[in-house]
N, C-alpha and C. Protein backbone atom coordinates (compact mmCIF):
# COMPACT_ATOMS: atom_id res chain seq x y z
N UNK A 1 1.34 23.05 -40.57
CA UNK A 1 1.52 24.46 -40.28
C UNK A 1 3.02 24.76 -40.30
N UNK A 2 3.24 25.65 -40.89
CA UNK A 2 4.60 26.22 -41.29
C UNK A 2 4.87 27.35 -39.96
N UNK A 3 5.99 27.77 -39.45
CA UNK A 3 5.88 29.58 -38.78
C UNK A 3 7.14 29.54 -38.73
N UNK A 4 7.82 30.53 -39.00
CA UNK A 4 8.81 31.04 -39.06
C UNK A 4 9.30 31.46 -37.75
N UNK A 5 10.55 31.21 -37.13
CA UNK A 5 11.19 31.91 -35.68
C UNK A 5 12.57 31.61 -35.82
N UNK A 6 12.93 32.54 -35.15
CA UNK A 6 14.52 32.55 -34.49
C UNK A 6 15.22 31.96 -33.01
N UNK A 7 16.42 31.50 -33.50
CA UNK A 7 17.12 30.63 -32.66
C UNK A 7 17.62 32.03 -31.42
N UNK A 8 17.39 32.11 -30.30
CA UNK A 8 17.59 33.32 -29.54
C UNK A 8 18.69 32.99 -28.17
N UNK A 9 19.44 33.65 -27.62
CA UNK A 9 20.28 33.76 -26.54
C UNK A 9 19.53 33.62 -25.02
N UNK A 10 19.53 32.67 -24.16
CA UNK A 10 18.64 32.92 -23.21
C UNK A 10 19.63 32.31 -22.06
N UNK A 11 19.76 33.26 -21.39
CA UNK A 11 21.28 32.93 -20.47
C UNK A 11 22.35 32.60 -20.86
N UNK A 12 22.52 31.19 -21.05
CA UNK A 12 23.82 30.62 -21.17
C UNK A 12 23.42 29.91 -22.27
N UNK A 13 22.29 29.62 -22.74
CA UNK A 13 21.41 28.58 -23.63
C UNK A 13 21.03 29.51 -24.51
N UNK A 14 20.69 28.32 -25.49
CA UNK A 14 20.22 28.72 -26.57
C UNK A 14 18.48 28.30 -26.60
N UNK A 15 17.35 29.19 -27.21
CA UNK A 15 16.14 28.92 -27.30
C UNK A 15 15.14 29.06 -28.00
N UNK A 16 14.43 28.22 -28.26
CA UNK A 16 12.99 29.00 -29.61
C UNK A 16 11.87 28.95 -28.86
N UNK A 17 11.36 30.28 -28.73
CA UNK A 17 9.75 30.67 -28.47
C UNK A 17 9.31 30.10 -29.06
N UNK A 18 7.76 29.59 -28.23
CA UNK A 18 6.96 29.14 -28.80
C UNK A 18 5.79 30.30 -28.65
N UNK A 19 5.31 31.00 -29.82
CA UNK A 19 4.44 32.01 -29.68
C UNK A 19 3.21 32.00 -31.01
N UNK A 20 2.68 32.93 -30.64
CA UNK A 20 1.47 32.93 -32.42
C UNK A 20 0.98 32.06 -32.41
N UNK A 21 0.93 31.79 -33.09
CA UNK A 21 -0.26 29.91 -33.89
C UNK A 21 0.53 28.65 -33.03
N UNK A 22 2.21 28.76 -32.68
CA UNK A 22 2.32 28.03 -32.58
C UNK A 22 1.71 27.58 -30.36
N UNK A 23 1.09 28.30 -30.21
CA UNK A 23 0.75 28.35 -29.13
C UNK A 23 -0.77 27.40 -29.00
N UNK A 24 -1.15 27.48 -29.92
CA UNK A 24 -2.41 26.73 -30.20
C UNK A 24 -1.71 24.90 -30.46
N UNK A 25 -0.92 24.48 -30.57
CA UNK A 25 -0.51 23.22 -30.86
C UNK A 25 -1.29 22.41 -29.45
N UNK A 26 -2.60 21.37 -30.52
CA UNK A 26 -2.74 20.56 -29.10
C UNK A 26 -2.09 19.62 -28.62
N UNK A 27 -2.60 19.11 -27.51
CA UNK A 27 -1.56 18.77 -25.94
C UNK A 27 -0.27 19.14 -25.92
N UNK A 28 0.07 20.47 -25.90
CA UNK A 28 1.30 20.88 -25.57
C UNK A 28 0.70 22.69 -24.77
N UNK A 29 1.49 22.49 -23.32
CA UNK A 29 0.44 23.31 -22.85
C UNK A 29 2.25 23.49 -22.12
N UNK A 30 2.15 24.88 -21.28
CA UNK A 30 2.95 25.79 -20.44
C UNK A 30 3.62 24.10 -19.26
N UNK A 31 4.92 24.36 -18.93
CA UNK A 31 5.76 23.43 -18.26
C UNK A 31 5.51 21.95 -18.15
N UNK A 32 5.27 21.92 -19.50
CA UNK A 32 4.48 19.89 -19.84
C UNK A 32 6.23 19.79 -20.22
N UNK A 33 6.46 18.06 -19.59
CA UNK A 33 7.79 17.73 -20.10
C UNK A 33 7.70 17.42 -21.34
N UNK A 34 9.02 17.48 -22.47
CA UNK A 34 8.40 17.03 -23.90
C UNK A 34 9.89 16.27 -24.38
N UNK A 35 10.15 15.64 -24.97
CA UNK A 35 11.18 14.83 -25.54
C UNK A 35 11.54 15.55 -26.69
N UNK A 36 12.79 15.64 -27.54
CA UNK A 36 13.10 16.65 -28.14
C UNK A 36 14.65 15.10 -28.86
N UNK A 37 13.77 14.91 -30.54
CA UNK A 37 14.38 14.39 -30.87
C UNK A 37 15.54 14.81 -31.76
N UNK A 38 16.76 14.57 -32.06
CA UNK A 38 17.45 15.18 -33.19
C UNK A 38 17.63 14.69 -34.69
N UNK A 39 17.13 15.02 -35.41
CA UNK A 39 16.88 14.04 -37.33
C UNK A 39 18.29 14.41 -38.04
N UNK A 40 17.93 14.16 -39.06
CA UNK A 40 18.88 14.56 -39.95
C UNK A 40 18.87 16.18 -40.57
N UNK A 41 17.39 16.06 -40.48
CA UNK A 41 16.64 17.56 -40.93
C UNK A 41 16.57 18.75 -40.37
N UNK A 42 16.84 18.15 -39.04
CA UNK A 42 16.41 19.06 -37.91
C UNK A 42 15.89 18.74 -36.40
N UNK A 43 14.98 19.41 -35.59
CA UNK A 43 14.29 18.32 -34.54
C UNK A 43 13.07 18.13 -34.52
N UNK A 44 12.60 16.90 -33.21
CA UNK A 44 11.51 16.74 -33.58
C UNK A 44 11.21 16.75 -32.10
N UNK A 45 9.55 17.41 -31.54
CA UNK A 45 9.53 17.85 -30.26
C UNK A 45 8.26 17.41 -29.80
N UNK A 46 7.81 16.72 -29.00
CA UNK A 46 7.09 15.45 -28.35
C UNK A 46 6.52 15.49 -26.91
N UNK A 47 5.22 15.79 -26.80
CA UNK A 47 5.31 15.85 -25.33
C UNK A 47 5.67 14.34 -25.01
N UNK A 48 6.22 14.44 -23.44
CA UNK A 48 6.29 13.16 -22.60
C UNK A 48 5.43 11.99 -22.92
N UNK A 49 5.41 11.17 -23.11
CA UNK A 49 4.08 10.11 -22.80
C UNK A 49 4.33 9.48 -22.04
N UNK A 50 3.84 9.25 -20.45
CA UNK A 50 3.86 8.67 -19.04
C UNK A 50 2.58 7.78 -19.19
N UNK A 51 3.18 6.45 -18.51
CA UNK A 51 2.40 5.61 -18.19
C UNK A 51 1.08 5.70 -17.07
N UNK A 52 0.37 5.93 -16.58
CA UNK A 52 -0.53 6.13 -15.95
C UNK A 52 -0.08 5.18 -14.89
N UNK A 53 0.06 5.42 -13.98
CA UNK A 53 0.43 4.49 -12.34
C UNK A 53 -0.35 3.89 -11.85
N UNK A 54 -0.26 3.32 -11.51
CA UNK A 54 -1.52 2.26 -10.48
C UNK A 54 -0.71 2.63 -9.04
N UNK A 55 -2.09 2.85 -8.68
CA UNK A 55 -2.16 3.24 -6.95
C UNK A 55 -1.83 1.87 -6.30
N UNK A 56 -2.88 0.82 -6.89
CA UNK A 56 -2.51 -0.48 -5.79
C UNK A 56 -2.29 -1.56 -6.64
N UNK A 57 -1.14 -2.36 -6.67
CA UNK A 57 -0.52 -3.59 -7.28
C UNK A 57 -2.04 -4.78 -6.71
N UNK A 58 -2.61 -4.63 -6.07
CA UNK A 58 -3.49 -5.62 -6.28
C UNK A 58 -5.00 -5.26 -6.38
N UNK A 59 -5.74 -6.24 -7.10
CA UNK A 59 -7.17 -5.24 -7.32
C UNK A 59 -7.66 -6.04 -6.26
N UNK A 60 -9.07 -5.42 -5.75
CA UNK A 60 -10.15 -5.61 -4.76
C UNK A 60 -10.67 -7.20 -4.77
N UNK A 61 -10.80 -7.92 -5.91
CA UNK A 61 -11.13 -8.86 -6.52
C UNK A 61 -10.26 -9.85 -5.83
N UNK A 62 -9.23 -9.52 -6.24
CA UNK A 62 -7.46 -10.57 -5.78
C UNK A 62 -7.78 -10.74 -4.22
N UNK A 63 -7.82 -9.38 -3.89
CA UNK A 63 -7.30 -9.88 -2.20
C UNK A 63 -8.28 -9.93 -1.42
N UNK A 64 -9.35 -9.65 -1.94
CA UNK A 64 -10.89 -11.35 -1.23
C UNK A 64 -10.92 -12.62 -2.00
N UNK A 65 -10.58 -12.96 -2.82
CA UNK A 65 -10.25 -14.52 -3.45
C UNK A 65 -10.04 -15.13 -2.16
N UNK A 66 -10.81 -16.01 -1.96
CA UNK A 66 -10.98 -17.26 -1.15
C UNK A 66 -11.50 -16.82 0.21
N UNK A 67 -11.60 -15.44 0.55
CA UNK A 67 -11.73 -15.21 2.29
C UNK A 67 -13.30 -15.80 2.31
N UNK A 68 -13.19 -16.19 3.64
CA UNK A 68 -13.98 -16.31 4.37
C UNK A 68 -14.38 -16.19 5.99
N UNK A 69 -15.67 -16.06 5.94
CA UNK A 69 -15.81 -15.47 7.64
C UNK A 69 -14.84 -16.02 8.49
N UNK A 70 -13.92 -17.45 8.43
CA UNK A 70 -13.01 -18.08 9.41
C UNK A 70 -12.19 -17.05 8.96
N UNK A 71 -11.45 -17.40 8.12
CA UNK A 71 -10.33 -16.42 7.21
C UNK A 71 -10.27 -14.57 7.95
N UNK A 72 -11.57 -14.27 8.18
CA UNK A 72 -11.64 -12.88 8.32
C UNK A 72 -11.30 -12.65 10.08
N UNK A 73 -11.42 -13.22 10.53
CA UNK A 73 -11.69 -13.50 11.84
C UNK A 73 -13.45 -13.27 12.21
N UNK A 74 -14.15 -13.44 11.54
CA UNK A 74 -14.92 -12.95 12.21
C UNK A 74 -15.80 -14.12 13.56
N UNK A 75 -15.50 -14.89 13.58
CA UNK A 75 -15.95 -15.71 14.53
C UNK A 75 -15.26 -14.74 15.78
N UNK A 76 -14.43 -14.15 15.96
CA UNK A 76 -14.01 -13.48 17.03
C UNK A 76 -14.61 -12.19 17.28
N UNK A 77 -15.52 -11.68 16.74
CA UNK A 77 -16.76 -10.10 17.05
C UNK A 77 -17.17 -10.71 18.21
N UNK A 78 -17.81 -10.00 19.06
CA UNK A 78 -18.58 -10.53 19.95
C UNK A 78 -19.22 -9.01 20.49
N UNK A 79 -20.18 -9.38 21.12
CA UNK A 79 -21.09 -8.42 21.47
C UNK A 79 -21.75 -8.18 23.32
N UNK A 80 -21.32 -6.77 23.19
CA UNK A 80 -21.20 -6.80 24.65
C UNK A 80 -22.51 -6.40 25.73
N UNK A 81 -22.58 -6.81 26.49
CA UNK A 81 -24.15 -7.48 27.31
C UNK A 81 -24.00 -5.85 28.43
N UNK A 82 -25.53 -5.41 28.14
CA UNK A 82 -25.54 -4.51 29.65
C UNK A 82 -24.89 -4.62 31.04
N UNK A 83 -24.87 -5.66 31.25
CA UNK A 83 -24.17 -6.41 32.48
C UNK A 83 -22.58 -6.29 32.36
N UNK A 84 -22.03 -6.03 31.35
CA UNK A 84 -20.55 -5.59 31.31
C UNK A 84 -20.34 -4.25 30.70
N UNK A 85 -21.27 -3.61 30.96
CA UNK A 85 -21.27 -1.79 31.18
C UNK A 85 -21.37 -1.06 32.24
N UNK A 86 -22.54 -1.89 32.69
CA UNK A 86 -22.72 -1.25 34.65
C UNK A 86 -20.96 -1.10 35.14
N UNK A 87 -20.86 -0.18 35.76
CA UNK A 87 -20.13 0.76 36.40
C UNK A 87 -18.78 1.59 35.77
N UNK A 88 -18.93 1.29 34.38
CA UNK A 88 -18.18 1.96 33.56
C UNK A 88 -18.21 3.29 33.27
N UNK A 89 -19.34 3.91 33.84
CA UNK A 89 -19.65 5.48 33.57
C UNK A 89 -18.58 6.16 34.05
């Protein structure tokens, strides 16, 4: 796709609308960051490409590897008898 536009005054900067057809360009949507290369020809204009983050450096898998009920504490639950409720009301 070809479109024709002008280089325009916008404050202190210089700027090109993006309008018409060229508004339809997919994944490039209203305040997406974009990289903006310079050629020999001219430029070349790129949205961002961000790595997708990981929430947690370790998966679910990793950090039960090896547990066990000792490991967990669970030998330490214990369960509490009517007889150590009386007069707690």
């Amino acid at each position: 796709m070809k479109v024709h536009s002008t280089i325009q005054k916008w404050g202190n900067s210089l700027a090109i609308r993006i309008s018409g057809p060229l508004k339809t360009i997919p994944h490039f949507v209203a305040n997406m960051p974009i990289e903006i290369e310079v050629a020999e020809k001219g430029l070349v204009i790129r949205p961002v490409t961000t790595k997708k983050r990981k929430l947690f450096v370790f998966s679910e898998a990793q950090l039960l590897k090896g547990l066990t009920p000792k490991k967990a504490h669970a030998d330490e639950i214990f369960d509490l008898h009517d007889r150590e409720l009386e007069g707690n009301e």
